[in-house]
Protein backbone atom coordinates (compact mmCIF):
# COMPACT_ATOMS: atom_id res chain seq x y z
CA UNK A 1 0.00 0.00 0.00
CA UNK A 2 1.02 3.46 -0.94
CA UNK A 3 2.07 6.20 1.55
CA UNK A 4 -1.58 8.20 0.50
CA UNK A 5 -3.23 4.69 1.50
CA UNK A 6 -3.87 3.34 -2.05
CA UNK A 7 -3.58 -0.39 -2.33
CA UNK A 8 -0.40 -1.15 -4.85
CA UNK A 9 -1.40 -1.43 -8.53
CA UNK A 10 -4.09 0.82 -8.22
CA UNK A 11 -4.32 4.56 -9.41
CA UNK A 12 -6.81 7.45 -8.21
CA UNK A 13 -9.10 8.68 -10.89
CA UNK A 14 -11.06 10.84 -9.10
CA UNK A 15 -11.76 11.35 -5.32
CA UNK A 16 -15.23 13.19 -3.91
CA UNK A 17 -16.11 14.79 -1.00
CA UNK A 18 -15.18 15.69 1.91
CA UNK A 19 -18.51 15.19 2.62
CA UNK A 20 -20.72 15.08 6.49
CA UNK A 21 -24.49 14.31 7.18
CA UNK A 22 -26.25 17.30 5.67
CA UNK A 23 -23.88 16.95 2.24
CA UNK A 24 -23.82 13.44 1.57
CA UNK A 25 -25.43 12.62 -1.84
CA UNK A 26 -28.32 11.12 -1.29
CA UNK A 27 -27.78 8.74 -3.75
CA UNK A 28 -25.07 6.92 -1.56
CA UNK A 29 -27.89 6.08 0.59
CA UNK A 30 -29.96 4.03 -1.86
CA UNK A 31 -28.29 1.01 -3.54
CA UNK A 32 -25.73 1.67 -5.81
CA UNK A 33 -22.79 -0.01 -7.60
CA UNK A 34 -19.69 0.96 -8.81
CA UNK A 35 -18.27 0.35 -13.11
CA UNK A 36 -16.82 -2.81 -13.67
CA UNK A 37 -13.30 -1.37 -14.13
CA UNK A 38 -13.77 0.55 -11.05
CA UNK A 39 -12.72 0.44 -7.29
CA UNK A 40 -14.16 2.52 -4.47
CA UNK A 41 -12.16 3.93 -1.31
CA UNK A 42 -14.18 5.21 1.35
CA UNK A 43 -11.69 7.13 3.80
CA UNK A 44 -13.72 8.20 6.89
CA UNK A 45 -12.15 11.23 8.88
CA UNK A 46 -14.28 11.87 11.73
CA UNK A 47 -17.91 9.88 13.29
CA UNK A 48 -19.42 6.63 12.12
CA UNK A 49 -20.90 5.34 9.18
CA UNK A 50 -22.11 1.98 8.05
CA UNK A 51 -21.36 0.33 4.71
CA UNK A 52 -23.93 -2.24 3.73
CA UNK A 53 -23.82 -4.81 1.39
CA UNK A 54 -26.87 -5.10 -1.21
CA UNK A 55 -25.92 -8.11 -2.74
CA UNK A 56 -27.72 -10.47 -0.65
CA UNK A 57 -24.32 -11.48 1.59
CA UNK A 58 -26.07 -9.37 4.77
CA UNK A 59 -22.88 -7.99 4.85
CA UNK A 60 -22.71 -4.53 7.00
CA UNK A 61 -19.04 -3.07 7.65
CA UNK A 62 -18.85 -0.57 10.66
CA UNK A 63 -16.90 1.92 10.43
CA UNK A 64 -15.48 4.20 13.09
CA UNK A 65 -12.80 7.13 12.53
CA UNK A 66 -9.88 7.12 11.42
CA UNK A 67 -10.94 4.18 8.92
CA UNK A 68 -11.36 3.08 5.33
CA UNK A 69 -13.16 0.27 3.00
CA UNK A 70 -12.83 -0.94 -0.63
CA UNK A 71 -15.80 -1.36 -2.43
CA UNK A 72 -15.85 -3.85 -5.18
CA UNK A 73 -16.42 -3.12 -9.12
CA UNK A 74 -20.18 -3.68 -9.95
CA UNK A 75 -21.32 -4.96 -5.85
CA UNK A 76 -24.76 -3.26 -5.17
CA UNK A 77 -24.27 -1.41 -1.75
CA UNK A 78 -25.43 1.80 0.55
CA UNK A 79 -23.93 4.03 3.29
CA UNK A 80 -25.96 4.72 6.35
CA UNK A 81 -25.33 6.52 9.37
CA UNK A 82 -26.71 7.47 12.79
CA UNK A 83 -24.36 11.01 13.35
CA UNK A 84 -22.62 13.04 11.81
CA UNK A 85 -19.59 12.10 10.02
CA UNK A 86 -16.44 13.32 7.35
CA UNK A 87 -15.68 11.08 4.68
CA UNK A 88 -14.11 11.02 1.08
CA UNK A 89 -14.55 8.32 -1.77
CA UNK A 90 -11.56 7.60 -4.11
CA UNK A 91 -12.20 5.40 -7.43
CA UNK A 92 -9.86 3.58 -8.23
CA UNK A 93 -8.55 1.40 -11.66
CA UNK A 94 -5.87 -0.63 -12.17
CA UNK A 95 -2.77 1.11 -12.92
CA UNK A 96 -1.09 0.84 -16.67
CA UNK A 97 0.24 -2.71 -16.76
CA UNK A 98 -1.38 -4.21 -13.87
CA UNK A 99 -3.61 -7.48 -13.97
């Protein structure tokens, strides 16, 4: 992993945010998915949030600050959240030359 917390053989292609409770897209809170050629980073900064899993797994990731999550290429998912928070998302691809 990089020194800027990006796993190796990945690049950034664009980062959003910072974003808190009353900026949050709403459409992170209804299930989404990312491209198929396409990572996501969530890097949470300050509060809780909750990543859940749409795909039928159950799966639901706390997360507390400091903390962050990949998201998959093409996994339905959601973020809730109780408080407020700080967060950024990162998408990722692979970098040149990387399988």
């Amino acid at each position: 992993m990089s020194d800027r917390g990006i796993p190796d053989g990945f690049a950034v292609v664009r980062t959003i945010g910072p974003f808190s409770a009353e900026t949050l897209p709403k459409g992170l809170l209804a299930e989404h998915r990312l491209k198929p050629d396409r990572w996501g980073r969530i890097s949470l900064h300050e509060g809780e949030v909750r990543l859940v899993m749409d795909d039928g797994s159950g799966t639901v990731t706390h997360l507390a600050a400091p903390a962050t999550a990949m998201i998959l290429p093409e996994v339905p998912h959601h973020v809730e959240f109780d408080d407020d928070f700080l967060l950024e998302i990162a998408f990722l691809t692979r970098a040149e030359g990387q399988d």
